[in-house]
Protein backbone atom coordinates (compact mmCIF):
# COMPACT_ATOMS: atom_id res chain seq x y z
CA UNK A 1 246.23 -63.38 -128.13
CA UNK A 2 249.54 -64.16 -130.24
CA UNK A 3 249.19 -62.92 -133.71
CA UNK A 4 252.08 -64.29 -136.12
CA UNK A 5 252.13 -62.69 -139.57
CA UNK A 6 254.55 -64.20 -142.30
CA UNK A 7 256.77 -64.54 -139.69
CA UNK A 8 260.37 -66.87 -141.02
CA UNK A 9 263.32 -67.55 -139.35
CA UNK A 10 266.73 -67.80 -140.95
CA UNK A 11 270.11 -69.43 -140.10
CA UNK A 12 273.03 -68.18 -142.65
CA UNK A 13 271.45 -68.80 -145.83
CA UNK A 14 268.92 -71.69 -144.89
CA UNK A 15 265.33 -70.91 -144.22
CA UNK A 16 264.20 -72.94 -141.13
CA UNK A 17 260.44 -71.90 -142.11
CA UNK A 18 259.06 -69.28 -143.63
CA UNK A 19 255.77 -67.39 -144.55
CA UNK A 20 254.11 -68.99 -141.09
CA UNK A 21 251.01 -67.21 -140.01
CA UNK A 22 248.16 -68.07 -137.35
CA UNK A 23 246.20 -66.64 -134.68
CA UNK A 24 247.00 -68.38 -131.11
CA UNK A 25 243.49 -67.53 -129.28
CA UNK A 26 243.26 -67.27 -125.71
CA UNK A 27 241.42 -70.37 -124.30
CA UNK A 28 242.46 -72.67 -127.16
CA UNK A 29 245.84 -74.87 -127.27
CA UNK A 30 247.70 -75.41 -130.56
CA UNK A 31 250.27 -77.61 -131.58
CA UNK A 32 253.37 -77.27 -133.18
CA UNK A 33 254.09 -80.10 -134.99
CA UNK A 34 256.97 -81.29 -137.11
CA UNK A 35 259.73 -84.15 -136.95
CA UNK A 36 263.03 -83.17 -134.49
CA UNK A 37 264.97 -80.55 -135.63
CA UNK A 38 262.18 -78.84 -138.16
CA UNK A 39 262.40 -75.94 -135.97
CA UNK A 40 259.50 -76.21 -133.43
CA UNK A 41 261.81 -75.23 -130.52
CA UNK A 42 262.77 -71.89 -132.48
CA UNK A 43 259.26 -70.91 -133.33
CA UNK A 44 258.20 -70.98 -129.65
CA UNK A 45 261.26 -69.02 -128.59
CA UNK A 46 259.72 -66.38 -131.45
CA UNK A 47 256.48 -67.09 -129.53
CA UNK A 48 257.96 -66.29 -126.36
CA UNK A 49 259.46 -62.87 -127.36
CA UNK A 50 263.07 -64.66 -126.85
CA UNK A 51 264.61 -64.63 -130.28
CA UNK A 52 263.35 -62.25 -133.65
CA UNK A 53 261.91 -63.62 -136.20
CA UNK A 54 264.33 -63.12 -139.38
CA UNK A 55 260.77 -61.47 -140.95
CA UNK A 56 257.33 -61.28 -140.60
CA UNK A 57 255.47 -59.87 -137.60
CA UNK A 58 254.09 -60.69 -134.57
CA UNK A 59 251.70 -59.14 -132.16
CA UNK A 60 250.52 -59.56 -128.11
CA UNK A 61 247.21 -58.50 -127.37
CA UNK A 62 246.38 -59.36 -123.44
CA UNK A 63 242.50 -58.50 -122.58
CA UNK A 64 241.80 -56.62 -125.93
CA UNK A 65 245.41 -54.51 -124.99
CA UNK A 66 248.45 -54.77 -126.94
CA UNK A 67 251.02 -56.12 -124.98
CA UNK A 68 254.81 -54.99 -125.71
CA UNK A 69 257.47 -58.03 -126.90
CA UNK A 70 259.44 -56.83 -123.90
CA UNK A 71 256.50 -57.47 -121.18
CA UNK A 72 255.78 -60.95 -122.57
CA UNK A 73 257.77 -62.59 -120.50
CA UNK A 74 255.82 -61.52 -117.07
CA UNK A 75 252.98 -63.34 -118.85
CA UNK A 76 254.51 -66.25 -119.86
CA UNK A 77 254.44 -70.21 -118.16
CA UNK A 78 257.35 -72.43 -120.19
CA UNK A 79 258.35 -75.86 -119.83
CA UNK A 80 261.51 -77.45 -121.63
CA UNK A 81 263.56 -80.42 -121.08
CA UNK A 82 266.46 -78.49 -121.91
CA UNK A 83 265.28 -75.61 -119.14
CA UNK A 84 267.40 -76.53 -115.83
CA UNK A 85 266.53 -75.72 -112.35
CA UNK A 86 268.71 -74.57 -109.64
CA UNK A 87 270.71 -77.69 -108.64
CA UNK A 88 271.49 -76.41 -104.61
CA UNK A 89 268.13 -75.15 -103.72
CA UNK A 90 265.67 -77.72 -101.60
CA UNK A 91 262.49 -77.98 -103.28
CA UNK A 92 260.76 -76.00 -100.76
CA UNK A 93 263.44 -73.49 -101.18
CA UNK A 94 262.83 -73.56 -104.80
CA UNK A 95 259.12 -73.14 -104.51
CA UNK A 96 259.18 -70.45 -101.94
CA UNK A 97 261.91 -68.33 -104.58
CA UNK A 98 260.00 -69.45 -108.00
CA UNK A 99 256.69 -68.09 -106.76
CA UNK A 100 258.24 -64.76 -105.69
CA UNK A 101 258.89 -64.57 -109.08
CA UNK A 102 256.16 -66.08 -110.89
CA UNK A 103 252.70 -66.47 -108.78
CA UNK A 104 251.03 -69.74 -108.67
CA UNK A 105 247.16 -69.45 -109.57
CA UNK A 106 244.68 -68.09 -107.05
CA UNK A 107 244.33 -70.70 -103.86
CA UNK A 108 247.46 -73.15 -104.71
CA UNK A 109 250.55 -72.03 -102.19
CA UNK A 110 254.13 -73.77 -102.30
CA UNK A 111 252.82 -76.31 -100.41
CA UNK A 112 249.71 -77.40 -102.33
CA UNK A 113 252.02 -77.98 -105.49
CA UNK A 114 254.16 -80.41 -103.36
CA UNK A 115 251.43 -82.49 -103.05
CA UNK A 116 250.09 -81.72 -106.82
CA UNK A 117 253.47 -83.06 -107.89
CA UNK A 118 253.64 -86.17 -105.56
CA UNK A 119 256.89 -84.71 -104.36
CA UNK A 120 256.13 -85.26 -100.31
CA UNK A 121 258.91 -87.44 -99.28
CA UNK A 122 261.09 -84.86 -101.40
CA UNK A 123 260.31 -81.27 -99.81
CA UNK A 124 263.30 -81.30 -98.17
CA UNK A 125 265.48 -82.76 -100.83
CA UNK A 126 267.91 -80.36 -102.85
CA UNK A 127 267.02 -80.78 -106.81
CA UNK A 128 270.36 -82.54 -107.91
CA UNK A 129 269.04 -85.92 -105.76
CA UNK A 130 265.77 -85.91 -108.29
CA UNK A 131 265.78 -87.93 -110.80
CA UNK A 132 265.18 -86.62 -114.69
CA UNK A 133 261.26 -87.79 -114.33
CA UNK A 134 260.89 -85.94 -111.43
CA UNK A 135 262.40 -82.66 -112.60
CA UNK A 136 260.46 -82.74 -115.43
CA UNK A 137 257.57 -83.32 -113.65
CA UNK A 138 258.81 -80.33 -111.29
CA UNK A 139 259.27 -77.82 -114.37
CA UNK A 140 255.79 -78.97 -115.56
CA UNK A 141 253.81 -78.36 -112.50
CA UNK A 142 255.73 -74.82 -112.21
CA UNK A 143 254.17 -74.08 -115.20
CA UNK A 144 250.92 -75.49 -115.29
CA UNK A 145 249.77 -73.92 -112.09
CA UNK A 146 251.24 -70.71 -112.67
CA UNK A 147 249.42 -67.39 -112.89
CA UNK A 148 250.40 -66.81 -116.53
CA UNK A 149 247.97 -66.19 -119.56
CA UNK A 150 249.97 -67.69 -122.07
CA UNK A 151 251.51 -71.78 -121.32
CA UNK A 152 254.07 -72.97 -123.83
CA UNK A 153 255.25 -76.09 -123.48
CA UNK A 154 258.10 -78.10 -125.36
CA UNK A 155 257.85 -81.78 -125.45
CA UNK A 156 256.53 -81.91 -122.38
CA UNK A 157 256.92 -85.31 -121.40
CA UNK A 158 260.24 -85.95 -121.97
CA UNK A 159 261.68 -88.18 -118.97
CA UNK A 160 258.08 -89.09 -118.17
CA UNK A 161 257.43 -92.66 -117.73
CA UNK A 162 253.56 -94.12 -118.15
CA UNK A 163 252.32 -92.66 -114.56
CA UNK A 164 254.13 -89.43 -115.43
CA UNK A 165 252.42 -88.82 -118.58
CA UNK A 166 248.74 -89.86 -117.29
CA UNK A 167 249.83 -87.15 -114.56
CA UNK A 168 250.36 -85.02 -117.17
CA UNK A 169 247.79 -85.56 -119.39
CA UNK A 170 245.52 -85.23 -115.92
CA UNK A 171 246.76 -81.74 -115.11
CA UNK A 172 246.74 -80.11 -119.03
CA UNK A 173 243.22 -80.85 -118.92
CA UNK A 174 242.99 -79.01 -115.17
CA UNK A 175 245.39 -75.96 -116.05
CA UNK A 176 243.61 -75.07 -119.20
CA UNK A 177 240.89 -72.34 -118.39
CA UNK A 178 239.06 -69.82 -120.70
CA UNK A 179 241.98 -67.14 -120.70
CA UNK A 180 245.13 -69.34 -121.48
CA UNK A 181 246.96 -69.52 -124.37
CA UNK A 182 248.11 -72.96 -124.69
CA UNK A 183 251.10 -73.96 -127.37
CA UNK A 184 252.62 -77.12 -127.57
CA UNK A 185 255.73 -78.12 -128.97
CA UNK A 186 255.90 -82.04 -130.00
CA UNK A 187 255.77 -85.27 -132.61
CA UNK A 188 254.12 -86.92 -129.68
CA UNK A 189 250.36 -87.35 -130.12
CA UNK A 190 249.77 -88.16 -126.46
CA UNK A 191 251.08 -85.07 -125.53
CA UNK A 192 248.87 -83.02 -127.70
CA UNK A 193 245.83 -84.91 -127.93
CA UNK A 194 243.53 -82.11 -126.69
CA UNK A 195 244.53 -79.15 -129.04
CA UNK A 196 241.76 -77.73 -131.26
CA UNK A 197 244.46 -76.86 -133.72
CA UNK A 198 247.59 -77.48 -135.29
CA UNK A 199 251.49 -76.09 -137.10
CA UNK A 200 253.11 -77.94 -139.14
CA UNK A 201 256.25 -76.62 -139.51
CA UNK A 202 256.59 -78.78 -142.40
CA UNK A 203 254.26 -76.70 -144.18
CA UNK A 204 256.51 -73.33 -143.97
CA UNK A 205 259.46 -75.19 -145.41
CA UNK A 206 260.91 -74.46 -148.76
């Protein structure tokens, strides 16, 4: 449960929003919505206990607990085009060193994502050979199918072409489950089709 209270963020003298509050409920997904460079990116790094809000408040509760700023993270899925992945590593190496770190859910190994992903003929491929579709689709299944409580995703199907985004659309649906916070970033409505609610940052903007 994310809990934003009047929560504004400020660059020199210029308000990117301010006065924003809503309740991001576990098993729901919201969207953040507003035209590029409104200042969705910034509110999910607030979100994701990354960057301080200039004011306001904002509070973690995780099973009925409240959850420190600092241990978000360990709870936390996120998918950005911007994110990058390490260049060198083989995707199996990748898989086998992200999941040390971050658990896939309960049953899926390294090797059931592979074939989630459609990756096969590319297990033994190093990252830099992938085309921009399929590292997206590689950062998107990473955080999908992880064990994480709270999903955020930032225009998630950037470098997707019309397969990719059914494939996306497919798996949303699959890695949303009754305790996941789901927030999407985007001005796509294919991308958020499914949330119950909605941000406009547009709204928060003097």
């Amino acid at each position: 449960m994310i809990t934003a209270h009047g929560l504004g963020r400020r660059y020199g003298r210029q308000w990117i929003f301010r006065g924003l509050s809503h309740a991001f409920a576990p098993g729901t997904a919201t969207a953040i919505l507003g035209p590029n460079g409104s200042g969705k990116s910034t509110l999910l790094a607030i979100l994701a206990g990354q960057l301080l809000p200039t004011e306001g408040e904002i509070a973690y509760k995780l099973s009925g607990r409240a959850l420190p700023v600092a241990d978000v993270p360990r709870q936390l899925a996120f998918c950005a085009p911007y994110l990058e992945l390490p260049e060198d590593f083989k995707l199996l190496e990748l898989l086998d060193f992200h999941v040390r770190l971050r658990p896939l859910r309960a049953g899926l190994t390294a090797a059931g994502l592979v074939d989630i992903l459609y990756l096969q003929k590319a297990r033994h491929q190093t990252i830099r050979t992938f085309s921009s579709g399929m590292k997206q689709r590689l950062k998107l299944g990473l955080a999908l199918y992880a064990a994480a409580p709270l999903l955020l995703l930032d225009e998630p199907t950037t470098n997707l072409d019309a397969q990719g985004v059914a494939w996306y659309e497919q798996h949303l649906a699959e890695a949303r489950g009754p305790g996941r916070t789901v927030i999407i970033s985007s001005n796509v409505p294919a991308e958020y089709a499914t949330c119950e609610a909605a941000v406009r940052i547009t709204d928060f903007q003097q």
